[in-house]
PDB file of N, CA and C in Angstrom:
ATOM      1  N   UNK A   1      44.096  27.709  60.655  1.00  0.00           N
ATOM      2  CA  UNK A   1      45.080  28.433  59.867  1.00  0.00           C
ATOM      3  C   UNK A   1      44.346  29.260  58.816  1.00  0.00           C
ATOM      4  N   UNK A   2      44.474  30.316  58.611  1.00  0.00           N
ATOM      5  CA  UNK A   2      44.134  31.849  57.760  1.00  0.00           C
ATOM      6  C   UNK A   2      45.011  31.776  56.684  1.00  0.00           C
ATOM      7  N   UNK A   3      44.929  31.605  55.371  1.00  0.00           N
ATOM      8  CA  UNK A   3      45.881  32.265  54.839  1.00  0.00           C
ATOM      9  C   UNK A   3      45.535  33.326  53.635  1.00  0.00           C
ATOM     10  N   UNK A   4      45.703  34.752  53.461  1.00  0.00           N
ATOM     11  CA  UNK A   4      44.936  35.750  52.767  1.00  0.00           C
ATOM     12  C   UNK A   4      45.857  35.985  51.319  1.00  0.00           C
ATOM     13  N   UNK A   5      45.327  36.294  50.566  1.00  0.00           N
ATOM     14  CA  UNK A   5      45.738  36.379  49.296  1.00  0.00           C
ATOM     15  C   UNK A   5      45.397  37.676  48.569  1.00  0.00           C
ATOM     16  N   UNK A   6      45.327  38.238  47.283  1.00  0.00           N
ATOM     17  CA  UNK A   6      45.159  39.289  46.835  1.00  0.00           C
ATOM     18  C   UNK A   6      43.527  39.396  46.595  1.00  0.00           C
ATOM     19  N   UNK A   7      43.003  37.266  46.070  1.00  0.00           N
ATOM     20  CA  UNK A   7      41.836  37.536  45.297  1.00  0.00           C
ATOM     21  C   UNK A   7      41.112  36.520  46.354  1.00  0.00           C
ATOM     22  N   UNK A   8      41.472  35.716  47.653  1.00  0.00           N
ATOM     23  CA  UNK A   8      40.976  34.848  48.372  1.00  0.00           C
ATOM     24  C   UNK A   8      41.455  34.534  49.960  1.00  0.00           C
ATOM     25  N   UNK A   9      40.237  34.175  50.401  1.00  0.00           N
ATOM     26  CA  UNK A   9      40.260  33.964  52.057  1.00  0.00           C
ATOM     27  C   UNK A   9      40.569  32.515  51.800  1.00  0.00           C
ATOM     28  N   UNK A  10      41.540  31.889  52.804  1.00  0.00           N
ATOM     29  CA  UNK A  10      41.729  30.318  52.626  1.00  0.00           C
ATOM     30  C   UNK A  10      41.680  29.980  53.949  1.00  0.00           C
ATOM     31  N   UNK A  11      41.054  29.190  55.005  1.00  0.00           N
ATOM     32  CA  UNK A  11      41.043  29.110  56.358  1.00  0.00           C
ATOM     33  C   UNK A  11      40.367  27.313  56.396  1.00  0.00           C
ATOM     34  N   UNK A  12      41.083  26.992  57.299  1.00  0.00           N
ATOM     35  CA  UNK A  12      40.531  26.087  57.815  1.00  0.00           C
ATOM     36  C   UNK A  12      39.282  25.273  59.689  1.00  0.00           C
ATOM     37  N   UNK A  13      38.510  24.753  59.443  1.00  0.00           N
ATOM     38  CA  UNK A  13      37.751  24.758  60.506  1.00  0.00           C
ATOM     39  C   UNK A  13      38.214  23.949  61.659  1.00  0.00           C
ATOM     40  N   UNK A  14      37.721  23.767  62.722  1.00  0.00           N
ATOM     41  CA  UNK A  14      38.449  22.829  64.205  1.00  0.00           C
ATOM     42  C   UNK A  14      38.406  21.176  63.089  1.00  0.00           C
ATOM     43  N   UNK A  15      37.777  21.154  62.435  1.00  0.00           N
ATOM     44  CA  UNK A  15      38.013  19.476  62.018  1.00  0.00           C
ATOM     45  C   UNK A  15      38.729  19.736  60.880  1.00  0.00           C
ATOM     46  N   UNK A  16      40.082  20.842  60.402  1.00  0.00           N
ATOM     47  CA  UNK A  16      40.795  21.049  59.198  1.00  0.00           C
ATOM     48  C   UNK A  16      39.951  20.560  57.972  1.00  0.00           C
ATOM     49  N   UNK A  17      38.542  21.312  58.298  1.00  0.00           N
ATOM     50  CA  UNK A  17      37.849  21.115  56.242  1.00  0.00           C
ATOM     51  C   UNK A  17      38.578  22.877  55.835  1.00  0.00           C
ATOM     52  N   UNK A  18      38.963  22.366  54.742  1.00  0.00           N
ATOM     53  CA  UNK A  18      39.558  24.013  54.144  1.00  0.00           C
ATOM     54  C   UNK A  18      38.476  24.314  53.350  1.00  0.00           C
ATOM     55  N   UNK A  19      38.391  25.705  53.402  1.00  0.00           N
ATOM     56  CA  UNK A  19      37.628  26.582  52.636  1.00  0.00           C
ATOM     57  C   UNK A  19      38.047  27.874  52.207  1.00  0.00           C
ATOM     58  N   UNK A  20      37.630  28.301  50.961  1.00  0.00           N
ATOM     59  CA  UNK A  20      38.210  29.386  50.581  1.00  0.00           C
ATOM     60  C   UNK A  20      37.147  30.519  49.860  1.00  0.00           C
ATOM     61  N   UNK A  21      36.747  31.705  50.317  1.00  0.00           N
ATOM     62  CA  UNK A  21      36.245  32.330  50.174  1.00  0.00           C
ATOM     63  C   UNK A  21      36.715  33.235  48.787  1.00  0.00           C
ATOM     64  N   UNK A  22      36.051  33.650  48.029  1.00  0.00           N
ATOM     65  CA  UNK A  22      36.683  34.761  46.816  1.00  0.00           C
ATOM     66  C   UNK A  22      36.139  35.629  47.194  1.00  0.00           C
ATOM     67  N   UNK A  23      37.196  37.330  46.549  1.00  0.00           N
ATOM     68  CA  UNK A  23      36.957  38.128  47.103  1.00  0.00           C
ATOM     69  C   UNK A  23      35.739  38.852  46.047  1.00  0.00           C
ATOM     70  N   UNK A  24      35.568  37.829  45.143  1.00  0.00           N
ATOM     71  CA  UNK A  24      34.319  38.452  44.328  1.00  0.00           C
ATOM     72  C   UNK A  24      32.909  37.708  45.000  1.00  0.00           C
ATOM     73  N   UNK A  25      32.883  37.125  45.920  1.00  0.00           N
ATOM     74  CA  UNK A  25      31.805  36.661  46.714  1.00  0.00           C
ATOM     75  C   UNK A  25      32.032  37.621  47.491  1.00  0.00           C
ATOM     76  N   UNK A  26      32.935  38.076  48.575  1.00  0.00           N
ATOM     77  CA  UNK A  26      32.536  39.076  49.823  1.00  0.00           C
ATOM     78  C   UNK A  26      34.112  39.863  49.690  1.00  0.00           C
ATOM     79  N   UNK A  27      33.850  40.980  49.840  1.00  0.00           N
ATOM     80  CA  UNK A  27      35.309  41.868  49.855  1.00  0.00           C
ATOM     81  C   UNK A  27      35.808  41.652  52.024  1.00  0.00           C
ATOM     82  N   UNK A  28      36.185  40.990  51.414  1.00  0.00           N
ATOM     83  CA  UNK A  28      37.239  40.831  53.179  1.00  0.00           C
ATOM     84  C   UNK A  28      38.197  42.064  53.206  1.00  0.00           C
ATOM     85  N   UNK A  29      39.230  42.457  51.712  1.00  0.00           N
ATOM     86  CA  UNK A  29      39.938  43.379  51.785  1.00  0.00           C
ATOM     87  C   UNK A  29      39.714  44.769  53.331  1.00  0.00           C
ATOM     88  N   UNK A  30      38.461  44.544  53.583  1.00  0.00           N
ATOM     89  CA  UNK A  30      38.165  46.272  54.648  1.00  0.00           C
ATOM     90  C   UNK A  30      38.667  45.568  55.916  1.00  0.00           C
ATOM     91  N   UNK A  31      38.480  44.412  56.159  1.00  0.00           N
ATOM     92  CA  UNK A  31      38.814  43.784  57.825  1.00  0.00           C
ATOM     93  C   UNK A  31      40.391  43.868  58.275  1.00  0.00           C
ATOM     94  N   UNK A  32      40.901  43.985  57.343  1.00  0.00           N
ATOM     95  CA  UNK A  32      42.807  44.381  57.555  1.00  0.00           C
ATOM     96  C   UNK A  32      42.969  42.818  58.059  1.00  0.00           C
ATOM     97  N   UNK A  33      42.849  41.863  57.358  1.00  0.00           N
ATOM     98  CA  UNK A  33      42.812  39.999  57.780  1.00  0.00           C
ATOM     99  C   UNK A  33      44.441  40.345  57.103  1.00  0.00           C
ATOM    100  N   UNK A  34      44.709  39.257  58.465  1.00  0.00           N
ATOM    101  CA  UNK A  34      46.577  39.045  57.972  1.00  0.00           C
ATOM    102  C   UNK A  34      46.656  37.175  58.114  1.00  0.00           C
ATOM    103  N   UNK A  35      47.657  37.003  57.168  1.00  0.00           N
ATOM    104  CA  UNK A  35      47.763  35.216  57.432  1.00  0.00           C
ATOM    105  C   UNK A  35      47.942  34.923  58.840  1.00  0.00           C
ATOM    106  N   UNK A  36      47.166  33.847  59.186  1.00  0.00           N
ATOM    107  CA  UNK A  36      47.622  33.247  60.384  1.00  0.00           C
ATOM    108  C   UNK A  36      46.677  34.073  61.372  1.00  0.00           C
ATOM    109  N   UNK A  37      45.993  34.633  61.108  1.00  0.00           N
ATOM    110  CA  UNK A  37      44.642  35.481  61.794  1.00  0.00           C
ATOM    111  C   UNK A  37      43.820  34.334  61.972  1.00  0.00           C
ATOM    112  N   UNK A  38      43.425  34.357  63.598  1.00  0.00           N
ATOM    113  CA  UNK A  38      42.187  33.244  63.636  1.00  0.00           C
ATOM    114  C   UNK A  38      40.529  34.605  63.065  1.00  0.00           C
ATOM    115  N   UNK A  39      39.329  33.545  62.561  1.00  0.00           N
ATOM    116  CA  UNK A  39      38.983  34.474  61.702  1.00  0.00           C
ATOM    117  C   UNK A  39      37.566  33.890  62.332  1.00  0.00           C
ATOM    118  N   UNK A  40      36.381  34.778  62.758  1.00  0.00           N
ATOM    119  CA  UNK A  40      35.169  34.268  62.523  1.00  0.00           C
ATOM    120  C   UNK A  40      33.692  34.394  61.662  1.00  0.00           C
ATOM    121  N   UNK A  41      33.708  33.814  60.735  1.00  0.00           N
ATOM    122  CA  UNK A  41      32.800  34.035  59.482  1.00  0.00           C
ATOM    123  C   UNK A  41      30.973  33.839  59.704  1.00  0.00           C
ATOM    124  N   UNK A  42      30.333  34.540  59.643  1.00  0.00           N
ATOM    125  CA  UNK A  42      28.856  34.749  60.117  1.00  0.00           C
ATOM    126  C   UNK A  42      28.549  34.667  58.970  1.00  0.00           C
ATOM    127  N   UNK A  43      27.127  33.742  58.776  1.00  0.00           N
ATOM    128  CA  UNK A  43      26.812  33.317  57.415  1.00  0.00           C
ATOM    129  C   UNK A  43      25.370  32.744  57.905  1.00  0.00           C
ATOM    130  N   UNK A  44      24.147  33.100  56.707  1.00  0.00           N
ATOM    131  CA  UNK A  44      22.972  32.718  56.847  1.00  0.00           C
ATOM    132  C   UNK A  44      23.029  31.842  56.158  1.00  0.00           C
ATOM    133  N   UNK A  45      22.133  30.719  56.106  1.00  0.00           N
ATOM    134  CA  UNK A  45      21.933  29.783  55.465  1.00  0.00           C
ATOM    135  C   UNK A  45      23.060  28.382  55.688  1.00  0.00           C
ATOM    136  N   UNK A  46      23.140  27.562  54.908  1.00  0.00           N
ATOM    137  CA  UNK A  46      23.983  26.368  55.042  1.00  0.00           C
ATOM    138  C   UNK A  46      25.095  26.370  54.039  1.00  0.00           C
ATOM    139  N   UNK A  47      26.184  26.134  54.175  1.00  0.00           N
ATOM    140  CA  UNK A  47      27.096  25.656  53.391  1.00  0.00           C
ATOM    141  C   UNK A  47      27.067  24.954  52.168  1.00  0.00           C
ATOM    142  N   UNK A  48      26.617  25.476  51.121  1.00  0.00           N
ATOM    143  CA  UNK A  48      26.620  24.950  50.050  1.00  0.00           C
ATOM    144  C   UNK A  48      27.948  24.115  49.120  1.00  0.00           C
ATOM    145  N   UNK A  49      28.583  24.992  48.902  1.00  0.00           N
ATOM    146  CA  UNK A  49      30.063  23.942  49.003  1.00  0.00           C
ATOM    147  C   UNK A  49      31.534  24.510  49.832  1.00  0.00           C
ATOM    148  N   UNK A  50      32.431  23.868  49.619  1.00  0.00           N
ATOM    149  CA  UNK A  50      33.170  23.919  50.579  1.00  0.00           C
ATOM    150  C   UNK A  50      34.595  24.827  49.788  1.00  0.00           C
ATOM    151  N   UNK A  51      35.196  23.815  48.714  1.00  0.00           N
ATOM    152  CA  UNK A  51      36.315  24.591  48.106  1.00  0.00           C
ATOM    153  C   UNK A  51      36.430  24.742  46.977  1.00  0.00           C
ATOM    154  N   UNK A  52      35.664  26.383  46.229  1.00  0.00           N
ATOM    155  CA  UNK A  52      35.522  27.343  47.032  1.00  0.00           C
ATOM    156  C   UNK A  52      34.208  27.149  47.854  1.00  0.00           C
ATOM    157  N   UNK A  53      34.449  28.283  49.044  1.00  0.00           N
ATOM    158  CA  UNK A  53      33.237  27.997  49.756  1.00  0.00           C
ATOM    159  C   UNK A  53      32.357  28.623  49.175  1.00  0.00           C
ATOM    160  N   UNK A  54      30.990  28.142  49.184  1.00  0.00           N
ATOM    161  CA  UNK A  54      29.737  28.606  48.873  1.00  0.00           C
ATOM    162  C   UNK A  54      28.700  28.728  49.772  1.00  0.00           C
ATOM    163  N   UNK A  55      28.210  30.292  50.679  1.00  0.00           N
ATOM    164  CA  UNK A  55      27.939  30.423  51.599  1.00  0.00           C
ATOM    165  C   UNK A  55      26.281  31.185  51.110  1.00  0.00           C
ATOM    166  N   UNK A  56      25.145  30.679  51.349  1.00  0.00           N
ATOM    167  CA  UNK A  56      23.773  31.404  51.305  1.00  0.00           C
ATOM    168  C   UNK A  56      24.243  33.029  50.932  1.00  0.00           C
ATOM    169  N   UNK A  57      24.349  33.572  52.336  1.00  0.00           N
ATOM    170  CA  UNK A  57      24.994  34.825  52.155  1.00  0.00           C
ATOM    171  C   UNK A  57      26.057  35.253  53.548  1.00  0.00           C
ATOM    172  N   UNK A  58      27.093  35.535  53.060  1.00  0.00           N
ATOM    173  CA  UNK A  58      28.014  35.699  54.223  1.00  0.00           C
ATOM    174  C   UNK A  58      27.340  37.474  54.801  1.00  0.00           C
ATOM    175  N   UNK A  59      27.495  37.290  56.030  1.00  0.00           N
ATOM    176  CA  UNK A  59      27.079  38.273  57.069  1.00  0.00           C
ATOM    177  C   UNK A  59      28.494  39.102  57.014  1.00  0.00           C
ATOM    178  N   UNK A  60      29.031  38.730  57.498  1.00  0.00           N
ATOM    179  CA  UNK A  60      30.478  39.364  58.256  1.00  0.00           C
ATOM    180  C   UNK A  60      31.209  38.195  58.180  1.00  0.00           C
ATOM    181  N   UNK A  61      32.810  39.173  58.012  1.00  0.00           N
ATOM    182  CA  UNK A  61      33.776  37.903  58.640  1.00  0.00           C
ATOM    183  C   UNK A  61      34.778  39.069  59.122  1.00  0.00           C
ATOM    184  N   UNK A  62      35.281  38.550  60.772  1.00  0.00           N
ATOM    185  CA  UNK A  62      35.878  39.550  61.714  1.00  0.00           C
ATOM    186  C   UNK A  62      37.096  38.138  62.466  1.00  0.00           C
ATOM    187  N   UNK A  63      38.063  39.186  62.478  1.00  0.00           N
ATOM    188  CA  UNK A  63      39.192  38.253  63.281  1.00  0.00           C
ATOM    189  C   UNK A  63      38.621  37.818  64.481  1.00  0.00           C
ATOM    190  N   UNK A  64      38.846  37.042  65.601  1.00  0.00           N
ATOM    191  CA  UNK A  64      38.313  35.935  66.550  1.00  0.00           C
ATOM    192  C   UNK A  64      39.174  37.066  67.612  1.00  0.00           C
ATOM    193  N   UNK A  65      38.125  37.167  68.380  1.00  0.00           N
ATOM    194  CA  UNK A  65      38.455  38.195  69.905  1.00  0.00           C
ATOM    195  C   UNK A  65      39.622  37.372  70.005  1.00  0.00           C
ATOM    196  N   UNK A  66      40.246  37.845  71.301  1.00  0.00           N
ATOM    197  CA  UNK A  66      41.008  36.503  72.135  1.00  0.00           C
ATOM    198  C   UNK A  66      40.612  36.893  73.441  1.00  0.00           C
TER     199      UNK A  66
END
């Protein structure tokens, strides 16, 4: 589950850990992300924390082909 906000990405993973991205860490605003968008987030490094998430450096984050 996706859910997008004005200032945050909120999504959860296949084992429901939630995480929430700010949009002062990575501007998602350009990807046109709508709630309920499955979402896939490319990220170097390891997961530093979870909520909010704290990502090395996020690569990309692009809605999930189908």
């Amino acid at each position: 589950m996706t859910n997008v906000y004005a200032d945050e990405l909120v999504f959860e993973d296949e084992k429901q850990t939630e995480y929430i991205i700010q949009k002062k860490d990575y501007d998602f605003t350009k990807n046109q992300l709508k709630t309920k968008d499955k979402i896939v987030v490319k990220f170097e490094g390891e997961i530093l924390e979870v909520s909010p998430a704290k990502f090395k450096k996020i690569i990309n984050i692009e809605k999930e082909r189908e």
